[in-house]
N, C-alpha and C. Protein backbone atom coordinates (compact mmCIF):
# COMPACT_ATOMS: atom_id res chain seq x y z
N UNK A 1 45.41 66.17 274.21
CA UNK A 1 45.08 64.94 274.93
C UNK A 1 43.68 64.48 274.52
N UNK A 2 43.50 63.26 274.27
CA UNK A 2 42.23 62.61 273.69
C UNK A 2 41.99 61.34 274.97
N UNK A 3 40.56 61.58 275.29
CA UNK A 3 40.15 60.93 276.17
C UNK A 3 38.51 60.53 275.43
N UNK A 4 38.44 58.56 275.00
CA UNK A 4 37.50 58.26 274.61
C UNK A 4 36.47 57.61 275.74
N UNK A 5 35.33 57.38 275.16
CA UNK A 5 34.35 56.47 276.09
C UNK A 5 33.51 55.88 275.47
N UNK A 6 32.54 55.37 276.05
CA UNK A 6 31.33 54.58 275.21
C UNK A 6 31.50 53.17 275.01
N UNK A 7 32.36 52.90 275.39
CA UNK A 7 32.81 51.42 275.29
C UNK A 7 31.59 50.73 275.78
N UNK A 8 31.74 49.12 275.43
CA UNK A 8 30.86 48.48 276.76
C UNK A 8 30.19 46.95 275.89
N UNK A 9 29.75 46.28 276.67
CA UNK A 9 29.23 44.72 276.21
C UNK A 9 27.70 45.12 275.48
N UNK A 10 27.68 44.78 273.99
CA UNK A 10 26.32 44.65 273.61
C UNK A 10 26.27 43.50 272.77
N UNK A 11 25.00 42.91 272.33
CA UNK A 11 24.63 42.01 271.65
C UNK A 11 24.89 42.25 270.31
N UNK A 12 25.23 40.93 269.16
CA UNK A 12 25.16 41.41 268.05
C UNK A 12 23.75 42.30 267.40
N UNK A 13 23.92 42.93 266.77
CA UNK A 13 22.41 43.60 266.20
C UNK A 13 22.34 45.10 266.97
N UNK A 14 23.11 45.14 268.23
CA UNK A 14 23.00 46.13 268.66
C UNK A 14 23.87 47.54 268.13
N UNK A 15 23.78 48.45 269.05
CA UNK A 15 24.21 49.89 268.49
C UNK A 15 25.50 50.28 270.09
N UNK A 16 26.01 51.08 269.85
CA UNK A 16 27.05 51.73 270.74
C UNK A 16 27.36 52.89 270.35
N UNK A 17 28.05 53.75 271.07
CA UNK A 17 28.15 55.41 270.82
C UNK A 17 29.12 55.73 271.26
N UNK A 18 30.73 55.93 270.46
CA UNK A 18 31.95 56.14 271.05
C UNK A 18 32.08 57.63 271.20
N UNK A 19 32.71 58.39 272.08
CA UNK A 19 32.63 59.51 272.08
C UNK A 19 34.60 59.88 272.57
N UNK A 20 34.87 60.59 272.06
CA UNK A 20 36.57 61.34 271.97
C UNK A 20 36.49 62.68 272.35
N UNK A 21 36.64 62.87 273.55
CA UNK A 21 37.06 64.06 273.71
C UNK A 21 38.33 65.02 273.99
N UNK A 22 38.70 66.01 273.05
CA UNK A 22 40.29 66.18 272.76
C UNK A 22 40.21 67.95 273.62
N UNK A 23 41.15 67.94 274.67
CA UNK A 23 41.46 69.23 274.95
C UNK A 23 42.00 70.09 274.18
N UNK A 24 42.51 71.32 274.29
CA UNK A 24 42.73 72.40 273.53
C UNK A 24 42.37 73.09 272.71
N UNK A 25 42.56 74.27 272.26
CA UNK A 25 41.78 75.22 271.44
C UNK A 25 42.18 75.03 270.19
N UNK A 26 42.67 73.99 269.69
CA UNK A 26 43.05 73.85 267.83
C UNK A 26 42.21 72.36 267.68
N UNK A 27 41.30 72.31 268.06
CA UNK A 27 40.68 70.66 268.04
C UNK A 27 39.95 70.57 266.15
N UNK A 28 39.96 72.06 265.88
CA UNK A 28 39.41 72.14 264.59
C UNK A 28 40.45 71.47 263.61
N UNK A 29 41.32 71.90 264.00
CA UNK A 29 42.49 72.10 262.63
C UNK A 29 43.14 70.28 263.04
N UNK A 30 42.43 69.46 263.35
CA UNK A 30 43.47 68.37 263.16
C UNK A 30 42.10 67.17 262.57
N UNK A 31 42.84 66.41 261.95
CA UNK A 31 42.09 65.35 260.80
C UNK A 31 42.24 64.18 262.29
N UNK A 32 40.56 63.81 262.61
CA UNK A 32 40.60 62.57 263.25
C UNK A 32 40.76 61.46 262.67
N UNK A 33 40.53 60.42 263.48
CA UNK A 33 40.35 58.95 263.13
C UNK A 33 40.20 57.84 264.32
N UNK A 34 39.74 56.98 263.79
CA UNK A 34 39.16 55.98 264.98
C UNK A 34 39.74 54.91 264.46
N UNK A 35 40.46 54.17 265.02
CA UNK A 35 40.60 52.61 264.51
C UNK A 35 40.32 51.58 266.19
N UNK A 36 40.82 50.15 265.80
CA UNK A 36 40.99 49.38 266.62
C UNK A 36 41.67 48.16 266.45
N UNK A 37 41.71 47.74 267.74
CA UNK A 37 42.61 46.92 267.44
C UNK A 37 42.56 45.41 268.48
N UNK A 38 42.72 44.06 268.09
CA UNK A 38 42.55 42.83 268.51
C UNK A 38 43.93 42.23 269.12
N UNK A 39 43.73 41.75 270.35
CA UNK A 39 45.14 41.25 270.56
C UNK A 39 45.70 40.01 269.52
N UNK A 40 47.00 40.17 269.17
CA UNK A 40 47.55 40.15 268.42
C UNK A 40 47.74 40.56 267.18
N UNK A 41 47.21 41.10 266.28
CA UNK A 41 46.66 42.00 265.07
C UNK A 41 46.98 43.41 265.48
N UNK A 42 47.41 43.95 264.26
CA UNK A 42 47.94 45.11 263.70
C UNK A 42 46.66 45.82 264.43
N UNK A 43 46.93 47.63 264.36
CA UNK A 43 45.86 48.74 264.68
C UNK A 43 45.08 48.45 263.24
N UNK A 44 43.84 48.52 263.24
CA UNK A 44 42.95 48.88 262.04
C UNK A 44 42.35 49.63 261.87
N UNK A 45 42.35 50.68 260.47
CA UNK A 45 41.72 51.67 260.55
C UNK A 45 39.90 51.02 260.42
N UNK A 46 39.26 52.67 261.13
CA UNK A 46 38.13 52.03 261.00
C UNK A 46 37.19 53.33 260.49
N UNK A 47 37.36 54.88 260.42
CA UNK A 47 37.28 55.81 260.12
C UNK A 47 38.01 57.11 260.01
N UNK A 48 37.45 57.64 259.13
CA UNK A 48 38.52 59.29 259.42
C UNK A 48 37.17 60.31 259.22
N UNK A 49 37.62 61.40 259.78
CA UNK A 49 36.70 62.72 259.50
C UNK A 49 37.75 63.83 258.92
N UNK A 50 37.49 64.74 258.45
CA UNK A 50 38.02 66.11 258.10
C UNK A 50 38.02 66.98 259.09
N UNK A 51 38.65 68.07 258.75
CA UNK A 51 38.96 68.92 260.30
C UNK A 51 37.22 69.99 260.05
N UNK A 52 36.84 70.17 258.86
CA UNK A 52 35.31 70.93 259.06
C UNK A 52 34.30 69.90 258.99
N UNK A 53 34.56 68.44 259.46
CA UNK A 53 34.08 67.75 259.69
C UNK A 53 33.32 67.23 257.98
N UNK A 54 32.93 67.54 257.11
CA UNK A 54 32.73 67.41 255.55
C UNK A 54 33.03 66.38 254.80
N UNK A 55 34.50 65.97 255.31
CA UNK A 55 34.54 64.81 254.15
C UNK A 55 34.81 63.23 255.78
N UNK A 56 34.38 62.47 255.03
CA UNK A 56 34.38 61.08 255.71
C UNK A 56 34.74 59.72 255.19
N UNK A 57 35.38 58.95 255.29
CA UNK A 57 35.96 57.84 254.77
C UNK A 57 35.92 56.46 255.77
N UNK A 58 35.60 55.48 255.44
CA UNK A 58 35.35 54.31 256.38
C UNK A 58 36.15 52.83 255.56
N UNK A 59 36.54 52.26 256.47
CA UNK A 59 36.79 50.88 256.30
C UNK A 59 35.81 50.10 255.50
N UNK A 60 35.70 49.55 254.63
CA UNK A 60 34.66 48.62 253.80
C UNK A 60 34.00 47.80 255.15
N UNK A 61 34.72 47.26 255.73
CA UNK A 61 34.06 46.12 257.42
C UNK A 61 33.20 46.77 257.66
N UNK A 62 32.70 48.18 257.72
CA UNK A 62 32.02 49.17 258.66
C UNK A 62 31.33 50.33 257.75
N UNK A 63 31.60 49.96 256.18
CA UNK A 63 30.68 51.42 255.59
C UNK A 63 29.23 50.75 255.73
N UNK A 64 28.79 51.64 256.22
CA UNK A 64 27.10 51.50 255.99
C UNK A 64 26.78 51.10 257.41
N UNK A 65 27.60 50.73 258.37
CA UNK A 65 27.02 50.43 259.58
C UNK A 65 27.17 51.62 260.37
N UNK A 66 28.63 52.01 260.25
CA UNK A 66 28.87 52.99 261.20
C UNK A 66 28.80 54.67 260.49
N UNK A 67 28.64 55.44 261.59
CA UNK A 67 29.12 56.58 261.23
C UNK A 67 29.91 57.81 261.90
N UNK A 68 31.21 58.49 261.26
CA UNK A 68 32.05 59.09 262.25
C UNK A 68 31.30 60.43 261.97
N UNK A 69 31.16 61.22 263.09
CA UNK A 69 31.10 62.63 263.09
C UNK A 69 31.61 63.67 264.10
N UNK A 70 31.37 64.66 263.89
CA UNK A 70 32.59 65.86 264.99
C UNK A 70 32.02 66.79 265.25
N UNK A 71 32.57 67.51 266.38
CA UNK A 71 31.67 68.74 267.06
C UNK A 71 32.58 70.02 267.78
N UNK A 72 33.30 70.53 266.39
CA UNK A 72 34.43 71.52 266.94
C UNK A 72 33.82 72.58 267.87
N UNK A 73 32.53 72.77 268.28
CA UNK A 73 32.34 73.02 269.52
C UNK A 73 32.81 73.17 270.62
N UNK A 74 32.51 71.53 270.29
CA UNK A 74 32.52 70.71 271.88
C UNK A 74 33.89 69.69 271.78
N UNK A 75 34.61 70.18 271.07
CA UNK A 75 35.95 69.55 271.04
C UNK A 75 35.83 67.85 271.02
N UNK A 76 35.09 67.29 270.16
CA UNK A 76 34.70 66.29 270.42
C UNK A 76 34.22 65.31 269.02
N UNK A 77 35.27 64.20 268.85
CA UNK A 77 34.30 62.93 267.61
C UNK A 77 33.58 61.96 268.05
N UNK A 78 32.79 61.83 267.22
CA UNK A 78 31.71 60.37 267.85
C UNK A 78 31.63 59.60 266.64
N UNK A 79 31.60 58.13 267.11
CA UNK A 79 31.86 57.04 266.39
C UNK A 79 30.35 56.13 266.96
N UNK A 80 29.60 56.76 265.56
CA UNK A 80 28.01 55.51 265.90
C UNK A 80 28.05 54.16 265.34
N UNK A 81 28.12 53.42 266.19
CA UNK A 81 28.10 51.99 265.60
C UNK A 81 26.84 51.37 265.69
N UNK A 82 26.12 51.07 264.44
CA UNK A 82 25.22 49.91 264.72
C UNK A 82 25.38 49.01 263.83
N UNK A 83 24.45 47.94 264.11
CA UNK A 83 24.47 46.67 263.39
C UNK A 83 25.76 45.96 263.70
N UNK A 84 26.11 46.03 265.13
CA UNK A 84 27.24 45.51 265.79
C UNK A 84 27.49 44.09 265.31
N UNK A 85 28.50 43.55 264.94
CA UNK A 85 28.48 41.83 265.20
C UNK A 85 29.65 41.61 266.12
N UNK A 86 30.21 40.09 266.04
CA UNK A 86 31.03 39.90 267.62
C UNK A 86 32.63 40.19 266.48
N UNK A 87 32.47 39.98 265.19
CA UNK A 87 33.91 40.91 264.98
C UNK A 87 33.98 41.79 264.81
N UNK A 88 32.98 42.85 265.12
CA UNK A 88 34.01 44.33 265.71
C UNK A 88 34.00 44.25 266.95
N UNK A 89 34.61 43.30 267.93
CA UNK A 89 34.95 43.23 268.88
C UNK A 89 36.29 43.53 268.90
N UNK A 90 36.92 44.66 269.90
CA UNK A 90 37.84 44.99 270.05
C UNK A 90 38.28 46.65 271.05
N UNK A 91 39.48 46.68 270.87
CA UNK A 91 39.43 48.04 271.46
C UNK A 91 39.54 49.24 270.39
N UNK A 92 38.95 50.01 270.79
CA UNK A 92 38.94 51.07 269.71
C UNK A 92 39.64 52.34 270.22
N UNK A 93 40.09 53.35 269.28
CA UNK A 93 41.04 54.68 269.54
C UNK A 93 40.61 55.68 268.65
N UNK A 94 40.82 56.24 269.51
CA UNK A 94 40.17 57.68 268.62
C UNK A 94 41.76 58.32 268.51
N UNK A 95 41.88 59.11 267.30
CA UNK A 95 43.39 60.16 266.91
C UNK A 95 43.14 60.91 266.04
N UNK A 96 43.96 61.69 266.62
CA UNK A 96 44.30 62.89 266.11
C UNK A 96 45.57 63.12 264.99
N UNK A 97 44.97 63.99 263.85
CA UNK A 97 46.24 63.88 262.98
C UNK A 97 46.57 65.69 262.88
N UNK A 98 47.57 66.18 263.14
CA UNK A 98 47.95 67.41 262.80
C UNK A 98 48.63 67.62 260.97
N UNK A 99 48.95 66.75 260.41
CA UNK A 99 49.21 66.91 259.30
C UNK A 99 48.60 66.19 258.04
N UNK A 100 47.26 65.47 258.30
CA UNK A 100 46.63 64.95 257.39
C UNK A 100 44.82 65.72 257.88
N UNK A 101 44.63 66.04 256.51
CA UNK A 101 43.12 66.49 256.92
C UNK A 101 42.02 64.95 256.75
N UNK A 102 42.57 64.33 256.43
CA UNK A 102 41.63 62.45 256.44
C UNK A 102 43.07 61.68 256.23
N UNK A 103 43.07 60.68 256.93
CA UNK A 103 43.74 59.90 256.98
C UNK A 103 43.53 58.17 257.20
N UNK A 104 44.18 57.36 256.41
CA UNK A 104 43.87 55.88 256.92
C UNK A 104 45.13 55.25 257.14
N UNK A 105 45.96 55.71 257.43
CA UNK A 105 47.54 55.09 258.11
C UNK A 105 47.72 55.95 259.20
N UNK A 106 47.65 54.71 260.49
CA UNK A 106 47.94 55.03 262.04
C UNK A 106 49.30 56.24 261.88
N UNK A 107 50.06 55.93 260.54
CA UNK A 107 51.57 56.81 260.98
C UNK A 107 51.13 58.29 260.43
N UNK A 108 50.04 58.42 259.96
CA UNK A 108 49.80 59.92 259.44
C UNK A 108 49.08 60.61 261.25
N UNK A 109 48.84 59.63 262.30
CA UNK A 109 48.39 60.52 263.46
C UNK A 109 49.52 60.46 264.41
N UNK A 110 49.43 61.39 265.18
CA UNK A 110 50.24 62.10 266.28
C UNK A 110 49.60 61.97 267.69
N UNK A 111 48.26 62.04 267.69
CA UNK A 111 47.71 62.07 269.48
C UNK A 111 47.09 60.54 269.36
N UNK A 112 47.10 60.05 270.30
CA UNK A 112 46.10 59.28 270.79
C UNK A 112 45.46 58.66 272.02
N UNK A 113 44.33 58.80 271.69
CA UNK A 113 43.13 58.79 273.09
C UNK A 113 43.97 56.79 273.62
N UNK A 114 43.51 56.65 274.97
CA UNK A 114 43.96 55.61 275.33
C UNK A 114 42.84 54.51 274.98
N UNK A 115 41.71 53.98 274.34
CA UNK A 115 41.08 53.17 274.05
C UNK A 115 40.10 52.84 274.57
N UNK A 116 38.95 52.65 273.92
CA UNK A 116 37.62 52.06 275.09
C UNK A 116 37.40 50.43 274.20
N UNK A 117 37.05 49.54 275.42
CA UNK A 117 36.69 48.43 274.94
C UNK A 117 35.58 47.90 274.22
N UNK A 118 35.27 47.42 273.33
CA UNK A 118 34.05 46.60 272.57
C UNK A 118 33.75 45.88 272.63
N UNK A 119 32.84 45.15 273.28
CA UNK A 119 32.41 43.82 273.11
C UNK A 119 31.12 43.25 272.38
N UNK A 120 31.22 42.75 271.56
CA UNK A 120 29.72 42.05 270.84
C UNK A 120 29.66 40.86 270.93
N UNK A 121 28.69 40.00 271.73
CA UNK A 121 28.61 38.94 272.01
C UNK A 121 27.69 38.44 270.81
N UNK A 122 27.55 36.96 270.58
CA UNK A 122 26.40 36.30 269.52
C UNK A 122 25.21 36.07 270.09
């Protein structure tokens, strides 16, 4: 079970801090990912991590702004966004993939967190 947060209204220029937190004791062994998605429009990917957290891959919209990272710890990915503008406005999802160690197709994941909202105003 994946439960995200961090959502919330910021200005363009600003920063936000998504955070996914996934129960159970195999949180290592599964390839995340974060996308989002706009009403009416398809899910979009927007990152992936590796399960030793090592390798990382991003959407062109978002390389260099954002960054995904993980904390098999703390059972937990975080999605840093800055340099917000008002189109990455949307809802975002954090998932879990049990059979891809990075992934950028929604059909390579299996769990997913229920969504936190984004807003970037101008």
């Amino acid at each position: 079970q994946l439960q995200a947060s961090g959502g919330g209204l910021v200005q363009a220029g600003g920063s936000l801090r998504l955070s996914c937190a996934a129960s159970g004791r195999t949180f290592s062994s599964y390839g995340m990912g974060w996308f989002r998605q706009t009403p009416g429009k398809e899910r979009e990917f927007v990152a992936t991590i590796s399960r030793n957290g090592a390798g990382t891959y991003y959407a062109d919209s978002v390389k260099g702004r954002f960054t995904v990272s993980r904390d098999n710890a703390k059972n937990t990915v975080y999605l840093q966004m800055n340099t917000l503008k008002p189109e990455d406005t949307a809802v975002y999802y954090c998932a879990a993939s049990s059979i891809s160690n990075m992934a950028t197709n929604h059909r390579q994941y299996d769990a997913w967190g229920q969504g936190t909202q984004v807003t970037v105003s101008s």
